[in-house]
Protein backbone atom coordinates (compact mmCIF):
# COMPACT_ATOMS: atom_id res chain seq x y z
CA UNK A 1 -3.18 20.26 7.59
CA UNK A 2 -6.32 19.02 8.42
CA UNK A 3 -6.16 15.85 5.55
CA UNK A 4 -2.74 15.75 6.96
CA UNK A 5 -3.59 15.16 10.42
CA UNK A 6 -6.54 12.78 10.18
CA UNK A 7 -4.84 10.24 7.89
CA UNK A 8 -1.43 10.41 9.80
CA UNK A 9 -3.84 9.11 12.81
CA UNK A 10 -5.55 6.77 10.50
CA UNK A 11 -2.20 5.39 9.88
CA UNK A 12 -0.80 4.85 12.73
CA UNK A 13 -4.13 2.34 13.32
CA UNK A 14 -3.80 0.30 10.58
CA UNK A 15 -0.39 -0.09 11.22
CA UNK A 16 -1.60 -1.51 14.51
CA UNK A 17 -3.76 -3.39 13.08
CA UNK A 18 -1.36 -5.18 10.56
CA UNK A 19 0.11 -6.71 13.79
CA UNK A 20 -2.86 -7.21 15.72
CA UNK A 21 -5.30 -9.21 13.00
CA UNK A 22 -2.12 -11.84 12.15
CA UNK A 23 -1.70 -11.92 15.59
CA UNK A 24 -5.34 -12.42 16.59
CA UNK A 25 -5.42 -15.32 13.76
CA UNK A 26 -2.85 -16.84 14.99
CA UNK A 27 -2.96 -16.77 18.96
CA UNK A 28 -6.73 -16.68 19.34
CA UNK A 29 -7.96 -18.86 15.95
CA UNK A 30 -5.09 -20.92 15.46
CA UNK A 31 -4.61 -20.28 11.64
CA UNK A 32 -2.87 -22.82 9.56
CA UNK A 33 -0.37 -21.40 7.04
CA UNK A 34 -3.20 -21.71 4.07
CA UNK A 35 -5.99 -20.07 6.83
CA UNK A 36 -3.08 -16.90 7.41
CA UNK A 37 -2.56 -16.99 3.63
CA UNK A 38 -6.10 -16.32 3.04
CA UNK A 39 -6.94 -13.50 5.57
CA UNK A 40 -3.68 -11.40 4.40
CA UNK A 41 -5.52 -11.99 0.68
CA UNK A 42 -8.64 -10.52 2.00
CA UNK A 43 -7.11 -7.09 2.42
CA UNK A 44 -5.86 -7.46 -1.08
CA UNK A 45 -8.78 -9.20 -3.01
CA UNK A 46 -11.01 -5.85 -3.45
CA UNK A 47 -8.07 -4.32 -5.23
CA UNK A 48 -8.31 -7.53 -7.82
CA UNK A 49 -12.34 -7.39 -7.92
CA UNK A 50 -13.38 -3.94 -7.51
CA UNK A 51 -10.50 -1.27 -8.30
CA UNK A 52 -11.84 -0.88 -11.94
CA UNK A 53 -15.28 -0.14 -11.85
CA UNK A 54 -14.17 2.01 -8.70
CA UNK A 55 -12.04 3.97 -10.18
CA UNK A 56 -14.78 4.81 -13.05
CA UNK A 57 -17.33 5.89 -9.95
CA UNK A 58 -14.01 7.77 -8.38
CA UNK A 59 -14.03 10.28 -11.06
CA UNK A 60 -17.59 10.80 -11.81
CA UNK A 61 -17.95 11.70 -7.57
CA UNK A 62 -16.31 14.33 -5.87
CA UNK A 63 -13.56 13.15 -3.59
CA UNK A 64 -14.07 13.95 0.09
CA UNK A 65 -17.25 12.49 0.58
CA UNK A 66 -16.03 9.16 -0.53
CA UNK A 67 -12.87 9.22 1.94
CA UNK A 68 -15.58 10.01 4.48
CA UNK A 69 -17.89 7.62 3.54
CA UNK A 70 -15.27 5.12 3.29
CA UNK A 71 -13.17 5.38 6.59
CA UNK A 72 -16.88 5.69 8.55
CA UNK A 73 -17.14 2.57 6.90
CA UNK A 74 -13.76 0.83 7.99
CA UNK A 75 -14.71 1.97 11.53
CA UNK A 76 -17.67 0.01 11.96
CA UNK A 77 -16.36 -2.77 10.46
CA UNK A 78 -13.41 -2.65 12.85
CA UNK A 79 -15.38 -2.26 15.62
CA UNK A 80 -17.23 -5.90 14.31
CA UNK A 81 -14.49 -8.21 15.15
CA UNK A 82 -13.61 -7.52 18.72
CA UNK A 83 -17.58 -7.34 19.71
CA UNK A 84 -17.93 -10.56 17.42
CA UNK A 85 -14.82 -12.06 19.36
CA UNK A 86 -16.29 -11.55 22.51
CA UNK A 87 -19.72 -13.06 21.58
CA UNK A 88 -17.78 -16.02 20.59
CA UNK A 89 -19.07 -15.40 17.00
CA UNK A 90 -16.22 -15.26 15.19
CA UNK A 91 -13.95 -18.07 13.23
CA UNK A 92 -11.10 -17.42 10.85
CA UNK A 93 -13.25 -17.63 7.90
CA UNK A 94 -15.68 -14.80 9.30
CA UNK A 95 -12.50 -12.91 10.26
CA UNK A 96 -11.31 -12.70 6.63
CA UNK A 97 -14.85 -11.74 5.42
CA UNK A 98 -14.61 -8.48 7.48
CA UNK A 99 -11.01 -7.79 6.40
CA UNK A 100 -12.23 -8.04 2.93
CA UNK A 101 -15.45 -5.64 3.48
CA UNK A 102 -12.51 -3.07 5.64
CA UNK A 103 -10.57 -3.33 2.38
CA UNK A 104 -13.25 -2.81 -0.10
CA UNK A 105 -13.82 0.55 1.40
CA UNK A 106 -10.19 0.97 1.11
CA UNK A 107 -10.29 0.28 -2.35
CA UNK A 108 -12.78 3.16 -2.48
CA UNK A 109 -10.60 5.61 -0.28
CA UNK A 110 -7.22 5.14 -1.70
CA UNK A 111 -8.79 5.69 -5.32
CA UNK A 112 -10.11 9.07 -3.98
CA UNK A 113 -7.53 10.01 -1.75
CA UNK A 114 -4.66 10.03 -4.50
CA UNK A 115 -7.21 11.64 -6.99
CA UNK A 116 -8.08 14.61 -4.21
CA UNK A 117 -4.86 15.71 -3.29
CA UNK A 118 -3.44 17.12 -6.24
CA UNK A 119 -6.92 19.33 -6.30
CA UNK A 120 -6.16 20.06 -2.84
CA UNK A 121 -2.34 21.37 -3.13
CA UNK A 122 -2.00 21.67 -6.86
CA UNK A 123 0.81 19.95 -8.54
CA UNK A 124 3.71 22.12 -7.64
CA UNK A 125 3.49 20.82 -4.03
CA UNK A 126 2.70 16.93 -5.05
CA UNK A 127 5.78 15.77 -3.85
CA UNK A 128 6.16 17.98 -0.32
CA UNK A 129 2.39 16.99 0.51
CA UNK A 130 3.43 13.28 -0.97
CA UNK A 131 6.64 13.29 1.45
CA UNK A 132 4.58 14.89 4.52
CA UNK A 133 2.49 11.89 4.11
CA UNK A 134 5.09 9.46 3.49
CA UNK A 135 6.92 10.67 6.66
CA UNK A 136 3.84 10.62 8.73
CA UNK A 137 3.23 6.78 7.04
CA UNK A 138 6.87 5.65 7.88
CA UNK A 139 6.52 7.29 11.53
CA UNK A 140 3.12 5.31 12.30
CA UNK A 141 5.07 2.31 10.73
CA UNK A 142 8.06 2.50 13.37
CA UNK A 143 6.09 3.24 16.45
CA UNK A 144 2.65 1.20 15.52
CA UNK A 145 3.98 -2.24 15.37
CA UNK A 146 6.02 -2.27 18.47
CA UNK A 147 2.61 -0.68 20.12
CA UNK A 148 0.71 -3.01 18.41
CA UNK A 149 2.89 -6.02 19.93
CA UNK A 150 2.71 -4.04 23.64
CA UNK A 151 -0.97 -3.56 23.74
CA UNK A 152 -1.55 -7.16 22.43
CA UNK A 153 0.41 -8.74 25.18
CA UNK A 154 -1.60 -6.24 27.93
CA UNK A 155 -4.82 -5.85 26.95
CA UNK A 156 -5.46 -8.87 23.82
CA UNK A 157 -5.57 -8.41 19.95
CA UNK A 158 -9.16 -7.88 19.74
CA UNK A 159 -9.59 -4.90 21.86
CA UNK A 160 -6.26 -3.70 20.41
CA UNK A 161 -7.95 -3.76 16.89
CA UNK A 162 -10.40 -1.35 18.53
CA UNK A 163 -7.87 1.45 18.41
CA UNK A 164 -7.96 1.19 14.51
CA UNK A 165 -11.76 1.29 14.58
CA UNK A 166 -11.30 4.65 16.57
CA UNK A 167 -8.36 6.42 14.27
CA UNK A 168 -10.81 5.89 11.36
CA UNK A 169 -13.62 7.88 13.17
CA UNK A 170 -11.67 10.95 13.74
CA UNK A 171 -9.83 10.50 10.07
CA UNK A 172 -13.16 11.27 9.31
CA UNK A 173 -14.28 13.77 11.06
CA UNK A 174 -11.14 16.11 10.06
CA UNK A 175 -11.92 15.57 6.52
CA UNK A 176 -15.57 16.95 7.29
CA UNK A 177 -13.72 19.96 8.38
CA UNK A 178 -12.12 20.67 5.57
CA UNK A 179 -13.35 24.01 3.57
CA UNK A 180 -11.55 24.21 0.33
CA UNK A 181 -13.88 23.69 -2.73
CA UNK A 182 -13.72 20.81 -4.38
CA UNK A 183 -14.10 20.80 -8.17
CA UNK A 184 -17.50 19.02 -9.99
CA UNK A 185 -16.43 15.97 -12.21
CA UNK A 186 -17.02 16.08 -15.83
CA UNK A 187 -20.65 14.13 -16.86
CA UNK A 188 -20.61 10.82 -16.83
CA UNK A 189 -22.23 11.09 -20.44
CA UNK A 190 -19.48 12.60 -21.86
CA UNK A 191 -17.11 10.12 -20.84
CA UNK A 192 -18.41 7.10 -22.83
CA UNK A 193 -20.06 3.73 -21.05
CA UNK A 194 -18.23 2.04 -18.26
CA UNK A 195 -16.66 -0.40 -20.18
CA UNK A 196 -14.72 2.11 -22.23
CA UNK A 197 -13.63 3.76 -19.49
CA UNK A 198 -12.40 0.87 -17.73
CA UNK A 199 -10.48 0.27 -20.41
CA UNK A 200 -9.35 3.50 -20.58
CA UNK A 201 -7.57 3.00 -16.90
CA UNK A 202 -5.43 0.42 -18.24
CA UNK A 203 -4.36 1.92 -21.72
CA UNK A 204 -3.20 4.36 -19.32
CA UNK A 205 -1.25 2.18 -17.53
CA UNK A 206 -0.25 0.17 -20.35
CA UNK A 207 0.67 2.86 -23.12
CA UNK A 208 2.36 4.93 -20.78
CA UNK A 209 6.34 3.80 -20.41
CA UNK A 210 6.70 5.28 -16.88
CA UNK A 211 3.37 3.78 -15.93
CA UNK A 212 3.96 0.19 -17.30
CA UNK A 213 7.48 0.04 -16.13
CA UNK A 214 6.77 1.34 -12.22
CA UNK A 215 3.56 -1.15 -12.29
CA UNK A 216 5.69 -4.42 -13.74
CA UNK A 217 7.63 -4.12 -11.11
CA UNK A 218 5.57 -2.86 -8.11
CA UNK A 219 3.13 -6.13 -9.35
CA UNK A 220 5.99 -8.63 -9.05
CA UNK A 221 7.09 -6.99 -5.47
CA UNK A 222 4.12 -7.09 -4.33
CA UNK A 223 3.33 -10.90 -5.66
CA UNK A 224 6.40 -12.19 -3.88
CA UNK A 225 6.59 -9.90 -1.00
CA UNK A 226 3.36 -11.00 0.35
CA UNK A 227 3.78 -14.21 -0.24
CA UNK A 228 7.18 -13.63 2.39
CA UNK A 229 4.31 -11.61 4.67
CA UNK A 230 2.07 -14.46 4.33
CA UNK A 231 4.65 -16.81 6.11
CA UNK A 232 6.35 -14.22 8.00
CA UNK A 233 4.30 -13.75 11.60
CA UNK A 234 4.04 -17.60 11.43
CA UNK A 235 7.85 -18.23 10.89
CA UNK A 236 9.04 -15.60 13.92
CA UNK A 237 6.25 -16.71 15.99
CA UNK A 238 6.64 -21.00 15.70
CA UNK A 239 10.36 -20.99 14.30
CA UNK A 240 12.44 -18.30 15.52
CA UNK A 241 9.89 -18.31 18.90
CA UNK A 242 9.62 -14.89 19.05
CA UNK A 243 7.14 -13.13 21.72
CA UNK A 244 4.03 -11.05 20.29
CA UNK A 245 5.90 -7.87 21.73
CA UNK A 246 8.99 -8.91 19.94
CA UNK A 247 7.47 -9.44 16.82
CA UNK A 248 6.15 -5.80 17.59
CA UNK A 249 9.43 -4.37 17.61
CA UNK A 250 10.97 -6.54 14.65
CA UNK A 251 8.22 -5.10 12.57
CA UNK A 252 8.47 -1.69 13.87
CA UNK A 253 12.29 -1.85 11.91
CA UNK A 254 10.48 -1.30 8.75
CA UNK A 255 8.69 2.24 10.13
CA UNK A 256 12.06 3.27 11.24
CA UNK A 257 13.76 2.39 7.83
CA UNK A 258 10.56 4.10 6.10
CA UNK A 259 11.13 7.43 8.15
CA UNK A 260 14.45 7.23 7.62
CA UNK A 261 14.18 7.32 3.80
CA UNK A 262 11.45 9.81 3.71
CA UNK A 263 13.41 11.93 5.50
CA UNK A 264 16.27 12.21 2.73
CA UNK A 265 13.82 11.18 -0.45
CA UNK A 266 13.44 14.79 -1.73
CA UNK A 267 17.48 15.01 -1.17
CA UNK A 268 18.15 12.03 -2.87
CA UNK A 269 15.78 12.61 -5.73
CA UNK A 270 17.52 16.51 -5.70
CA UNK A 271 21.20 15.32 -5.54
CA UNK A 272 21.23 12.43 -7.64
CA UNK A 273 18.49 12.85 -10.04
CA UNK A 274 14.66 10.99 -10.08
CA UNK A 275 15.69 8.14 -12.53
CA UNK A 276 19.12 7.35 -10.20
CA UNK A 277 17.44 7.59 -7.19
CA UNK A 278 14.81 5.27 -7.68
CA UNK A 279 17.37 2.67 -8.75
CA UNK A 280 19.05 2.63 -5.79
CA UNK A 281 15.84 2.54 -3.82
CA UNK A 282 14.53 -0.70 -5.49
CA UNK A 283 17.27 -2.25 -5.23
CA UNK A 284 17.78 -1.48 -1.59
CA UNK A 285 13.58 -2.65 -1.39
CA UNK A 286 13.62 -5.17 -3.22
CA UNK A 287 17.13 -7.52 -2.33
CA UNK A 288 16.73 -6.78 1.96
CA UNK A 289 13.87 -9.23 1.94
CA UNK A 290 16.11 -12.45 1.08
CA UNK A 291 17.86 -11.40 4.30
CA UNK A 292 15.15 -12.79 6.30
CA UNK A 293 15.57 -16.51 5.54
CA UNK A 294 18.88 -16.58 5.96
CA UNK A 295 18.79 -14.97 9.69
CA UNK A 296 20.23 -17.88 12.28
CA UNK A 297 18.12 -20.13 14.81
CA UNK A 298 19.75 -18.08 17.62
CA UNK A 299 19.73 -14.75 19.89
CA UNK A 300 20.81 -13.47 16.42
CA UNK A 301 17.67 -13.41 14.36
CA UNK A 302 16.25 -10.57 16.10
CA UNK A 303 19.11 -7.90 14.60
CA UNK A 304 19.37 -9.51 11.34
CA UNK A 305 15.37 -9.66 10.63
CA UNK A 306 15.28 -6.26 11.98
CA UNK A 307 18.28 -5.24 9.62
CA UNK A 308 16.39 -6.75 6.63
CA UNK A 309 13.05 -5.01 7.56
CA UNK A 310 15.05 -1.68 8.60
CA UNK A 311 16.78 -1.93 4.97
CA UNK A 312 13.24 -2.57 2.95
CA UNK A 313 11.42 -0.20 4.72
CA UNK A 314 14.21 2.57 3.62
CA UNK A 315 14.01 1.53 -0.19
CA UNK A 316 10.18 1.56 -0.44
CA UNK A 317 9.30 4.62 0.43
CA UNK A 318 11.66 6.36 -0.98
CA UNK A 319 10.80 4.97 -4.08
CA UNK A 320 7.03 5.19 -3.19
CA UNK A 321 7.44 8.92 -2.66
CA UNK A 322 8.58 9.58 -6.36
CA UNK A 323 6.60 7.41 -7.58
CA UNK A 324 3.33 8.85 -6.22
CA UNK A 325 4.58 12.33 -7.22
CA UNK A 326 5.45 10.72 -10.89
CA UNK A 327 1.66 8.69 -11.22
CA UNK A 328 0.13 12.17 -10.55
CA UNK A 329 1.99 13.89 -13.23
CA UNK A 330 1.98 11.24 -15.73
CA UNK A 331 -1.83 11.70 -15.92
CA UNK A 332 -4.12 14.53 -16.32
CA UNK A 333 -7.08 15.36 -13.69
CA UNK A 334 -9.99 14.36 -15.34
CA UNK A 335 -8.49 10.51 -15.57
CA UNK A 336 -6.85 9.90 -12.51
CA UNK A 337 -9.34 8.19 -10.82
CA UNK A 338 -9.33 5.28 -13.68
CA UNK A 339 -5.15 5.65 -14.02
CA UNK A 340 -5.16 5.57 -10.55
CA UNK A 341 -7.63 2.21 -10.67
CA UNK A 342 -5.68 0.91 -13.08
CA UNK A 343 -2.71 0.95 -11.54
CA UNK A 344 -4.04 -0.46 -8.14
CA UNK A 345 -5.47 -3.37 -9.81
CA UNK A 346 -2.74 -4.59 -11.51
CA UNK A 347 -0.49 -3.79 -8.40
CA UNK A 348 -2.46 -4.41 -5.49
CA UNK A 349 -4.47 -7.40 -6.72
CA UNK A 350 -1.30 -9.44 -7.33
CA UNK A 351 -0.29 -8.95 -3.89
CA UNK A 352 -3.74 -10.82 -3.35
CA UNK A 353 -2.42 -13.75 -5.61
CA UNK A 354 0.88 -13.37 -3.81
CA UNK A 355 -0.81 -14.08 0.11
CA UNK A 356 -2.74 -17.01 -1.24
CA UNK A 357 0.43 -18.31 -3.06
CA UNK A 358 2.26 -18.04 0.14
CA UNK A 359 -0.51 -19.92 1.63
CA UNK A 360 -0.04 -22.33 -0.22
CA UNK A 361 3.75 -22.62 -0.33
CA UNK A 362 3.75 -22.44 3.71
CA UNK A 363 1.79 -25.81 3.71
CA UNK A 364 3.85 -27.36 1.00
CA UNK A 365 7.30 -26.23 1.51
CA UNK A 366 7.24 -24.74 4.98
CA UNK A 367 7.78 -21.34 5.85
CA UNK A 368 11.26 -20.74 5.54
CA UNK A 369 11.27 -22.27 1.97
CA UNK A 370 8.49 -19.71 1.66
CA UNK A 371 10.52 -17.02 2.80
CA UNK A 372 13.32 -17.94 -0.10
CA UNK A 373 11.00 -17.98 -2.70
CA UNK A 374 9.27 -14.51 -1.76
CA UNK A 375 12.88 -12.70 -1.24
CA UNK A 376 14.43 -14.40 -4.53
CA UNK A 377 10.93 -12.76 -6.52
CA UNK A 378 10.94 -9.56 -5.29
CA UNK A 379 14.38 -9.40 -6.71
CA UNK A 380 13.33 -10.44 -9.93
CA UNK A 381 10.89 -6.98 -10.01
CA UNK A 382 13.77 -5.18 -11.00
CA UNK A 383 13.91 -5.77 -14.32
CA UNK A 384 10.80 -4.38 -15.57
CA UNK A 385 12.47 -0.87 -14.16
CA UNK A 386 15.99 -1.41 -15.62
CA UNK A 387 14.82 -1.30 -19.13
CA UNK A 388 12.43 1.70 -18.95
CA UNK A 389 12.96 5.05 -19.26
CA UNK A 390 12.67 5.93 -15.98
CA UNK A 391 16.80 5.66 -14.80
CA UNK A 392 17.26 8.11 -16.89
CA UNK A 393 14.74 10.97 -15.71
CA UNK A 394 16.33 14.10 -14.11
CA UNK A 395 13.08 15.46 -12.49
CA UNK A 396 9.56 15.53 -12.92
CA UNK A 397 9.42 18.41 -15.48
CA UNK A 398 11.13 16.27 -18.15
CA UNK A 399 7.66 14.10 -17.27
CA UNK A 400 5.56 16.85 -18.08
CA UNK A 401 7.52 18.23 -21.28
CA UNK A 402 7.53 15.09 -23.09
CA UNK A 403 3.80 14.85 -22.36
CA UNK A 404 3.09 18.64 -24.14
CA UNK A 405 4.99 17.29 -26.93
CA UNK A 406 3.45 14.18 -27.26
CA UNK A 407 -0.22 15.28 -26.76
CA UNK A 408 0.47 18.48 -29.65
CA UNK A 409 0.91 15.21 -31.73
CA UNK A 410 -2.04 13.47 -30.86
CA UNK A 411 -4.77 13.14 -33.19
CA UNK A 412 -8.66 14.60 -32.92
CA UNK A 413 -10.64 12.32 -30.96
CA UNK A 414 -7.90 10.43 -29.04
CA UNK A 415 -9.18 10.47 -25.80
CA UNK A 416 -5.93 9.18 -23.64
CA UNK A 417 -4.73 12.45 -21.73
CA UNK A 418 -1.58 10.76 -21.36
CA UNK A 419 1.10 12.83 -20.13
């Protein structure tokens, strides 16, 4: 309750602030498409640089004191740009390089946080805790945006971003408060240099079948769809001339969508089976975003943009519920923390490559071009799913039977837990 509490908080900032720092380069800095391409890559680019050798520090630390250390961290560095703002100190360029020292300490939090919580709630309650969380994401995800877009518009984007700075704080003082042990890590001796154990994070990911197939297609969503995000605020603000409060709203479709689908994700995953329902979710996530180009120069655009966001907001987290729950079974304890690194490089640092490519693409193409491209790619993800194993999974326990199988098989001295 406690871990519950503090990140649904923490949430419901950064949601805020995914409006209010586009919003602040935009209004405030006047960003070109390139200068908006390259402060959406900043919150990406630690996951590119970092998310390996983090991952090997991850599991050689306990947990809690990292996600403390880390979202201390992302509140002082939040609190940076609205005192640099009002010391007329800050320039786009400067703006990105605190994004990207906010998201290096997310690099170090997410890699801990998804590592801790099967310790905390033990694997036969992965997926409630996983859907608690995904609920309380998809709630701060409807109602942040549209606050974000409110507050903007009465009290500026920089003071606005102060509210994140804030929901960190107390994110970390509830997980000071929280009493159950946490098991020591395993030696760092006994685990081989740093090098090996990098490597050990991606045969993980790349031996695996449910691993590789969930992370081919999360990377090519995530290159496309931010390279639609990249252009996005640009194209409702200067194209479709939409107000920083509507924008708000528009946005806040994709929270409602998100709660929404976590609301029936257990059901769906229940009624239909794992493999099924996932299918159905990326292709609902990954075919609304081609809706957004295609939305009319009129009174119009604001349903059908919200329609597309409602509709992708629905399919991810869905899928991103099971396929938490499915990462954390797929991989045993003591390797999580590289599996988990593993995983976040591949998939989070393309969406890095995917905000600079939209950049870029804005500037040559312009923004609704952009907006094709992204939508037509994230379609193209699905293809790396259809041919895995995965549409055909009943439940999670057919994850964790073919892993006993497979690892009575393995041979002395392999040192891949794979599940």
């Amino acid at each position: 309750m406690r871990l519950w509490s503090g990140e649904s908080l923490s949430m419901f900032g950064a949601q805020i602030s995914i409006v209010a720092v586009p919003l602040l380069a935009v209004n405030t800095l006047d960003a070109t498409p390139f200068e908006m391409g390259v402060v959406n890559a900043a919150q990406f680019l630690p996951f590119l640089l970092f998310t390996l050798l983090a991952g090997v520090w991850v599991d050689q630390q306990r947990r809690r004191p990292l996600m403390i250390g880390a979202n201390l961290g992302r509140a002082v560095v939040y609190s940076l740009i609205p005192l640099a703002i009002a010391l007329g100190m800050l320039g786009i360029w400067g703006l990105a390089v605190l994004i990207f020292l906010a998201a290096t300490m997310t690099v170090v939090f997410d890699l801990a946080y998804q590592s801790y919580l099967p310790s905390l709630v033990g694997t036969e309650h992965l997926v409630e805790a996983n859907g608690k969380l995904e609920g309380s994401r998809s709630v701060a995800t409807a109602s942040g945006p549209g606050i974000a877009g409110l507050l903007v518009g009465l009290v500026s984007a920089p003071v606005t971003i102060l509210v994140n700075a804030v929901t960190y704080l107390v994110a970390a003082v509830t997980a000071m408060r929280i009493r159950t042990p946490e098991e020591a890590p395993a030696p760092a001796g006994s685990q081989g240099s740093i090098p090996a154990r990098i490597a050990t994070g991606l045969r993980l990911v790349g031996r695996n079948p449910y691993l590789r197939a969930i992370a081919g297609e999360a990377s090519t969503y995530n290159l496309f769809n931010q390279a639609l995000w990249a252009a996005l605020i640009l194209y409702l603000t200067h194209e479709l001339d939409f107000s920083p409060l509507t924008v708000g709203i528009v946005l806040a479709m994709s929270g409602v969508g998100a709660f929404l689908g976590s609301l029936v994700a257990g059901w769906c995953g229940r009624r239909f089976g794992l493999g099924r329902a996932l299918l159905v979710a990326m292709l609902l996530g990954c075919a609304s975003p081609l809706i957004i180009p295609a939305a009319p120069d009129s009174a119009y655009a604001v349903p059908v943009v919200a329609l597309a966001l409602l509709l992708n907001g629905a399919g991810v987290v869905i899928c991103n519920i099971q396929v938490i729950s499915l990462r954390q079974t797929a991989v045993s304890g003591e390797v999580l923390g590289r599996a988990n690194a593993g995983y976040r490089f591949l998939v989070t640092g393309a969406a890095a490559l995917g905000s600079l490519l939209g950049g870029t693409l804005g500037e040559l193409f312009g923004l609704r071009a952009t907006l094709v491209i992204g939508g037509l790619g994230t379609i193209a993800a699905l293809g790396f799913f259809v041919g895995s194993p995965i549409p055909g999974l009943k439940d999670l326990s057919e994850i964790t039977a073919a892993g006993a199988e497979s690892g009575a098989k393995k041979a002395v001295g392999d040192e891949d837990p794979v599940v």
